[in-house]
Protein backbone atom coordinates (compact mmCIF):
# COMPACT_ATOMS: atom_id res chain seq x y z
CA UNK A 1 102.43 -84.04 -29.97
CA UNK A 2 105.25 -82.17 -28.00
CA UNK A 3 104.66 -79.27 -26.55
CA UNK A 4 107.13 -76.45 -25.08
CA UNK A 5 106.05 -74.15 -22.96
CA UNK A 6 108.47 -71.17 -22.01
CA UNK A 7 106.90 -68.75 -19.30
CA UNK A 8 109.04 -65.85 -17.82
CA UNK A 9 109.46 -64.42 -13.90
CA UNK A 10 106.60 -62.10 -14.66
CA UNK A 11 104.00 -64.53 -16.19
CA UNK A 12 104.43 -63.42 -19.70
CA UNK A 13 105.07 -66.90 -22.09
CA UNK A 14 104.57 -68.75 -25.54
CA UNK A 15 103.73 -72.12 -26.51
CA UNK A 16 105.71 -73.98 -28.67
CA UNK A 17 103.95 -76.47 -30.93
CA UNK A 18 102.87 -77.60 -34.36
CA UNK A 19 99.74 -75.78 -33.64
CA UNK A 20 100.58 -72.63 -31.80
CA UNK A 21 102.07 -70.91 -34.48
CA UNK A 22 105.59 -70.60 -32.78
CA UNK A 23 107.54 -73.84 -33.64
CA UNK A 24 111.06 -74.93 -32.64
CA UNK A 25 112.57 -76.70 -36.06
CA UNK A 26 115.96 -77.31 -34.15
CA UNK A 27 117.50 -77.72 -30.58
CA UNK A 28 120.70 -78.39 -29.92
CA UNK A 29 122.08 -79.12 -26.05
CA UNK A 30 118.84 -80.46 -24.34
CA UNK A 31 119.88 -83.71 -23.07
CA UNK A 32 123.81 -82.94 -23.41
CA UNK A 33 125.53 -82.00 -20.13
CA UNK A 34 129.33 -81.42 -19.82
CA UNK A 35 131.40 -82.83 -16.68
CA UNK A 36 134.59 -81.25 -15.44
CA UNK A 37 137.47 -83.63 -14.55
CA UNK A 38 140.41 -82.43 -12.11
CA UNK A 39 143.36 -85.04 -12.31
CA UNK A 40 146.72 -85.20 -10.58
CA UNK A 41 149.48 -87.56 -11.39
CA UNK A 42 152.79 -87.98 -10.27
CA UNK A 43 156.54 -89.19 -11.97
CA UNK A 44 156.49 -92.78 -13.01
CA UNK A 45 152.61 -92.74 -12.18
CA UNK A 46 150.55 -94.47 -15.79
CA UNK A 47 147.60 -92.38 -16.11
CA UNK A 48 146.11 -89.77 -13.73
CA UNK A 49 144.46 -90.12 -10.12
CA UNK A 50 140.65 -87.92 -10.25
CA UNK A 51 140.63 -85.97 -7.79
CA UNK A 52 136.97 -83.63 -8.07
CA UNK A 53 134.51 -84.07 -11.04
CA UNK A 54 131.87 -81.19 -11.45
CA UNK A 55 128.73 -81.30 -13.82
CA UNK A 56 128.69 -78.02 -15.32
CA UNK A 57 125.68 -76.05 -15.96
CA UNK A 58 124.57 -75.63 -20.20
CA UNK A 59 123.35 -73.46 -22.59
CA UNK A 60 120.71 -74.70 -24.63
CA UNK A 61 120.16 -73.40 -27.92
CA UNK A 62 116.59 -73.11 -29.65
CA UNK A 63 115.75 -72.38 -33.28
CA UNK A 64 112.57 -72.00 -35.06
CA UNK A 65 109.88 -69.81 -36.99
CA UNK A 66 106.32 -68.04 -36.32
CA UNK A 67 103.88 -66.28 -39.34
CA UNK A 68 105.13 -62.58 -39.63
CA UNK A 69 103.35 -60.25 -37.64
CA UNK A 70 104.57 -57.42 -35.78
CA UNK A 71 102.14 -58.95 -32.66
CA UNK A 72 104.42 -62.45 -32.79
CA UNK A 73 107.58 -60.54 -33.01
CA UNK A 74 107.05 -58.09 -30.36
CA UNK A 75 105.64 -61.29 -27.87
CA UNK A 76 108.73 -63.66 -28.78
CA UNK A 77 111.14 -60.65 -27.97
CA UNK A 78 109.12 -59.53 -24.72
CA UNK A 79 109.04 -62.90 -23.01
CA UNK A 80 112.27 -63.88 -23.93
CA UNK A 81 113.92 -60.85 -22.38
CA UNK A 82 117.14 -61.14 -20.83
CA UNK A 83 118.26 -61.25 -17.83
CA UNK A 84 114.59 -62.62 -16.86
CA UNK A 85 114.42 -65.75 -14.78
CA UNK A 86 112.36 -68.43 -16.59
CA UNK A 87 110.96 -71.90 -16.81
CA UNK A 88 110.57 -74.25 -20.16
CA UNK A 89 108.13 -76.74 -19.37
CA UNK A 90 108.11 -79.92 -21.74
CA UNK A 91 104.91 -82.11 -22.30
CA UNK A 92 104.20 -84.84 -24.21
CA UNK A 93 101.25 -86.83 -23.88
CA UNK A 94 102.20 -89.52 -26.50
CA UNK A 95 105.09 -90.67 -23.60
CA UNK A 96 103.64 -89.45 -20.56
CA UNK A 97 106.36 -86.97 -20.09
CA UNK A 98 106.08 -83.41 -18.02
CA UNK A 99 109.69 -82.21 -17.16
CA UNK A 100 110.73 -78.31 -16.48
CA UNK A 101 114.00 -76.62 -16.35
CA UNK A 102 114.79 -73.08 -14.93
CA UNK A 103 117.08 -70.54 -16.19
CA UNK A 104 117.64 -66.89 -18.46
CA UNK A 105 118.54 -66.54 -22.10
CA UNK A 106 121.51 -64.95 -22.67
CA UNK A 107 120.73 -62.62 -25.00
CA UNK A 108 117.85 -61.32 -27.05
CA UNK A 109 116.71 -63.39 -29.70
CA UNK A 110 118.04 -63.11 -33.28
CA UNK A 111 115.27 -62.48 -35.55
CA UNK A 112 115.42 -62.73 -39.48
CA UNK A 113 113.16 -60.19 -41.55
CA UNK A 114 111.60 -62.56 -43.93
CA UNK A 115 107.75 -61.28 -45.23
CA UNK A 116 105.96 -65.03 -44.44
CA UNK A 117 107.71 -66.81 -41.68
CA UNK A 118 110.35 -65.37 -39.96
CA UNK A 119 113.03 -67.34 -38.62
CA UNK A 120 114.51 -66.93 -34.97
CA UNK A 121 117.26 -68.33 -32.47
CA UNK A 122 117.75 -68.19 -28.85
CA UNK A 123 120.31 -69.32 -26.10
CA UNK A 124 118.87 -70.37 -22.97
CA UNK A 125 121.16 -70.70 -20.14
CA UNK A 126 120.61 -73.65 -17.14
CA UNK A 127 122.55 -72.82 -14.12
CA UNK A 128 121.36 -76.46 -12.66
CA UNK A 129 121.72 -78.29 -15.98
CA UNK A 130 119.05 -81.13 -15.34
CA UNK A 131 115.25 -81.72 -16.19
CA UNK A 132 112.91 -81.94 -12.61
CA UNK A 133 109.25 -83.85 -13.13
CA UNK A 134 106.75 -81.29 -12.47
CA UNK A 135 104.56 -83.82 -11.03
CA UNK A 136 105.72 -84.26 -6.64
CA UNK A 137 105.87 -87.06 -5.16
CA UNK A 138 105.00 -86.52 -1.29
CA UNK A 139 105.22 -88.45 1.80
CA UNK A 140 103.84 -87.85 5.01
CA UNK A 141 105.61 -89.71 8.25
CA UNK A 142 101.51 -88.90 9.79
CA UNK A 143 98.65 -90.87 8.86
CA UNK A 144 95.00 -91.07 10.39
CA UNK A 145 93.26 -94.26 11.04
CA UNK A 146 89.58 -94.34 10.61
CA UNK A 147 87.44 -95.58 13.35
CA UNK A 148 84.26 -94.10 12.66
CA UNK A 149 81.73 -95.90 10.76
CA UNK A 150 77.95 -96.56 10.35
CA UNK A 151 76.08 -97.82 11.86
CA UNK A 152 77.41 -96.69 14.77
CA UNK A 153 76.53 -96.86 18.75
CA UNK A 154 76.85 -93.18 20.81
CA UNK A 155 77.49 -93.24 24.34
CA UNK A 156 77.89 -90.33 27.14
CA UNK A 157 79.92 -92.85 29.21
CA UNK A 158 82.39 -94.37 27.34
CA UNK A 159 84.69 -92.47 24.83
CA UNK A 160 84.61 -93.14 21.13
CA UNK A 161 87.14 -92.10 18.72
CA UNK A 162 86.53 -90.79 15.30
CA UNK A 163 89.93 -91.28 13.88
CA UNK A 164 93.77 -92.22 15.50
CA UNK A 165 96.84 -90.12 14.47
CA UNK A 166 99.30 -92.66 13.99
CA UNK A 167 102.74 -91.62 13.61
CA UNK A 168 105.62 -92.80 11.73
CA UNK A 169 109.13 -92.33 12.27
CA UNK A 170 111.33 -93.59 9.74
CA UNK A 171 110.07 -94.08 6.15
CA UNK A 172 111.34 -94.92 3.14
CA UNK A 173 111.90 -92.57 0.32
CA UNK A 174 111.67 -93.34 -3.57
CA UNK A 175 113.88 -91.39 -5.52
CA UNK A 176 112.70 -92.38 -8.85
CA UNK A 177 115.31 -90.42 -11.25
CA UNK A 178 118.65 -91.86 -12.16
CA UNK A 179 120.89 -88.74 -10.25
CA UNK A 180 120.58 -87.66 -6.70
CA UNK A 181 118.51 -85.14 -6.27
CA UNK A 182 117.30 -82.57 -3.26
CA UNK A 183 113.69 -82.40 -1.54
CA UNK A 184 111.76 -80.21 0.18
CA UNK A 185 110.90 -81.39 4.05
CA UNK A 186 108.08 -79.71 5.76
CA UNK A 187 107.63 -79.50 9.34
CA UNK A 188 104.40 -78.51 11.52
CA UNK A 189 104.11 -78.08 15.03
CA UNK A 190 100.90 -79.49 16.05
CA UNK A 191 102.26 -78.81 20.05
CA UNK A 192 105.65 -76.87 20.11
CA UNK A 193 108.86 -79.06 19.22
CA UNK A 194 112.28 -78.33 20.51
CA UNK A 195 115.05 -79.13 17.34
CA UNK A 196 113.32 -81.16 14.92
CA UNK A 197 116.32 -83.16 12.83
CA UNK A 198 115.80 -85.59 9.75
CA UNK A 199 118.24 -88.16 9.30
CA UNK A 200 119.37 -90.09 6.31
CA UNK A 201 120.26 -93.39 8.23
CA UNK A 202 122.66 -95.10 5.41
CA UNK A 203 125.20 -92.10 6.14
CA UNK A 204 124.28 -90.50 9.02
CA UNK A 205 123.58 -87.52 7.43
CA UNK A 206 121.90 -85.07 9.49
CA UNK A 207 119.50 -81.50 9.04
CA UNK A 208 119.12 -80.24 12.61
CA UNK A 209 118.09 -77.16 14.23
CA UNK A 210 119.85 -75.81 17.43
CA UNK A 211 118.97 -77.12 20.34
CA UNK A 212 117.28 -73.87 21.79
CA UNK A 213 115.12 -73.32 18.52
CA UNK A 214 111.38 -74.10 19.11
CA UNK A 215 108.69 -74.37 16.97
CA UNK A 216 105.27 -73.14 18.64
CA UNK A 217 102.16 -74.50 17.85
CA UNK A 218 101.09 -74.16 14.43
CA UNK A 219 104.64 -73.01 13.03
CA UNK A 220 105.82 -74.71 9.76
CA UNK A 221 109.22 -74.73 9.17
CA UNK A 222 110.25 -75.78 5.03
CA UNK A 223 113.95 -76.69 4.53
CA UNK A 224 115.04 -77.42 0.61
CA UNK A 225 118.16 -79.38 -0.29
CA UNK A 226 117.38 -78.76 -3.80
CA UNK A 227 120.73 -77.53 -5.91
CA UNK A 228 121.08 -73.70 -6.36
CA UNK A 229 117.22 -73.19 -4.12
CA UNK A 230 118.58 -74.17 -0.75
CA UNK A 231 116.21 -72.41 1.99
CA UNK A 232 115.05 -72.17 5.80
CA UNK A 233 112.05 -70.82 5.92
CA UNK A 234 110.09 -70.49 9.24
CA UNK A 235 106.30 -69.26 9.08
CA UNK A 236 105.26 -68.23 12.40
CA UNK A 237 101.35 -69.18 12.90
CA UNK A 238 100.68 -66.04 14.98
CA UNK A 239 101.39 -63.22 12.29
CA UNK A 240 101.93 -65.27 9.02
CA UNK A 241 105.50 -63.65 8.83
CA UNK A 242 107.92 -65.91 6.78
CA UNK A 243 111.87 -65.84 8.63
CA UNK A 244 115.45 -66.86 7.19
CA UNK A 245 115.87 -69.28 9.62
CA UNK A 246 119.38 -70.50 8.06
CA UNK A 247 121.15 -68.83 11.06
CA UNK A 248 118.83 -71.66 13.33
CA UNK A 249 120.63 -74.48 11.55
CA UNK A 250 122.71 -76.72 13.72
CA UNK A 251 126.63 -76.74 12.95
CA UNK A 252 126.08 -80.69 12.42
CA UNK A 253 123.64 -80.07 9.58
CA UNK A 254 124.19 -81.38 6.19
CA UNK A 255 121.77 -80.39 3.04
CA UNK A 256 122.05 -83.91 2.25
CA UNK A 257 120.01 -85.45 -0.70
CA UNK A 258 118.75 -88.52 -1.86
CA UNK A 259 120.12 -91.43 -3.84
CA UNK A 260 118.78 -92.74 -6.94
CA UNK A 261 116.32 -95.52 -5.37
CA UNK A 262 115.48 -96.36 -2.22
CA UNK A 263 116.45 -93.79 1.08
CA UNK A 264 115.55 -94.77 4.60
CA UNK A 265 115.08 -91.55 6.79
CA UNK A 266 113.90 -90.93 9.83
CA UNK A 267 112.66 -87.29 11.68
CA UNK A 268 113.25 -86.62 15.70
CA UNK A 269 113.34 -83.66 17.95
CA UNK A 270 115.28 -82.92 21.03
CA UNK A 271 111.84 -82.98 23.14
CA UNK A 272 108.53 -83.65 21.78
CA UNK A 273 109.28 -85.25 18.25
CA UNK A 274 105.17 -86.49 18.48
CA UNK A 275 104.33 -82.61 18.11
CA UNK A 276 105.15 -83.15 14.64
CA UNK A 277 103.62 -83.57 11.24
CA UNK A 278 106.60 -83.95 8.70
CA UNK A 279 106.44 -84.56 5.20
CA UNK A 280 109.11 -84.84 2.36
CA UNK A 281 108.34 -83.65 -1.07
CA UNK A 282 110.85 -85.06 -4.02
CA UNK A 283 110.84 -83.85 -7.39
CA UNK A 284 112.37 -86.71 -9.75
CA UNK A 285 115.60 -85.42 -11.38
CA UNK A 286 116.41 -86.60 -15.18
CA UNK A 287 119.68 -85.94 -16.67
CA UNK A 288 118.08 -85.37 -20.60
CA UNK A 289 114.58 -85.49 -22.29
């Protein structure tokens, strides 16, 4: 059974299913998605020369009915207010699919006055006109290797370890979706880090801090490539308080994303690159459900 599940900016939202009592009976526009074609040509030239292609964002357009009561009505027009940021989550467990899209209707929903089942239609607008996996796939560059075990011989003289921090600088990174898509890299100072930097080594791609930017110990810093979300954000581990740290970035840096398949990368610093625990986070991209 699919389910849709349409939650609003301030929490407020409505299932959509064959047992909820608010059903969709039509959509039109989920998996369609428009691209915009700039051409030149010139005299005695056969055909055109493309010069820019854009993928335009969509309007997606719901139908469908709930059991007349005033309580339904006023819900369906209170979380579909417009002008409110929202997220339609699809799940169906028959296909193991869980994808989410983010967006605003356009306007509020038209509702027909019918005694039994009233009928409704709304137009929900995608600025980034793709589905995203809500499930994350993370990697970590760190990992620990166990050395502790039972049964096990203490000494005062001679040092033991419980575990080794083994560090990895280039990984590789599955994009699993059929577009490119943007991530979300994370990095933690475990001893402070001058200019921490990820590469993408197939194009020499590069997000960089300046070279006088230091992360202390404990700092995270989170920078997101993702289309229409991209962010800086430093969190400073002695007061909590989150900074715009966009005016940090290096004049070199790229919000670079990945490629459908496989993306080698690999994270430095301009002093102290073992300081840091770095970790990508990739949501897969689909271009239609």
């Amino acid at each position: 059974m699919r389910r849709y599940i349409y939650k609003n900016e301030y929490g407020k939202e409505i299932e959509f299913s064959k047992k909820s009592g608010f059903r969709f009976t039509a959509i039109d526009g989920l998996s369609t998605n428009t691209i915009a074609i700039n051409e030149v040509s010139g005299n005695s030239q056969i055909g055109a020369t493309s010069t820019n292609k854009k993928i335009e964002s969509k309007d997606i357009t719901f139908e469908g009915d709930f059991k007349a009561t005033y309580e339904n009505r006023r819900l369906l027009i209170d979380t579909l207010a417009p002008g409110l940021m929202a997220t339609i989550r699809i799940i169906d467990e028959d296909i193991n699919l869980d994808v989410y899209a983010e967006g605003t209707p356009v306007r509020t929903p038209i509702l027909s006055e019918d005694q039994v089942y009233q009928k409704f239609q709304f137009v929900f607008h995608l600025p980034f006109p793709f589905w995203s996996m809500t499930m994350v796939q993370e990697t970590s560059f760190t990992s620990y290797i166990s050395h502790f075990r039972f049964p096990r011989s203490f000494s005062n003289e001679i040092s033991w370890k419980i575990s080794e921090r083994r560090l990895l600088m280039i990984e590789n990174i599955k994009n699993n979706g059929t577009l490119k898509t943007g991530f979300t890299v994370v990095f933690r100072a475990v001893t402070p880090v001058t200019s921490p930097e990820l590469l993408k080594i197939k194009t020499q791609e590069i997000l960089k801090m300046n070279s006088d930017f230091v992360l202390d110990t404990g700092d995270v810093l989170k920078v997101s490539t993702l289309s229409g979300r991209k962010k800086v954000i430093l969190i400073r581990a002695k007061d909590g308080r989150e900074i715009n740290a966009f005016p940090y970035l290096s004049d070199v840096s790229v919000f670079w994303q990945l490629d459908p398949g496989d993306n080698i990368v690999r994270y430095g610093a301009d002093n102290n690159y073992e300081g840091l625990e770095v970790s990508i986070i990739v949501s897969t991209t689909l271009a239609g459900v």
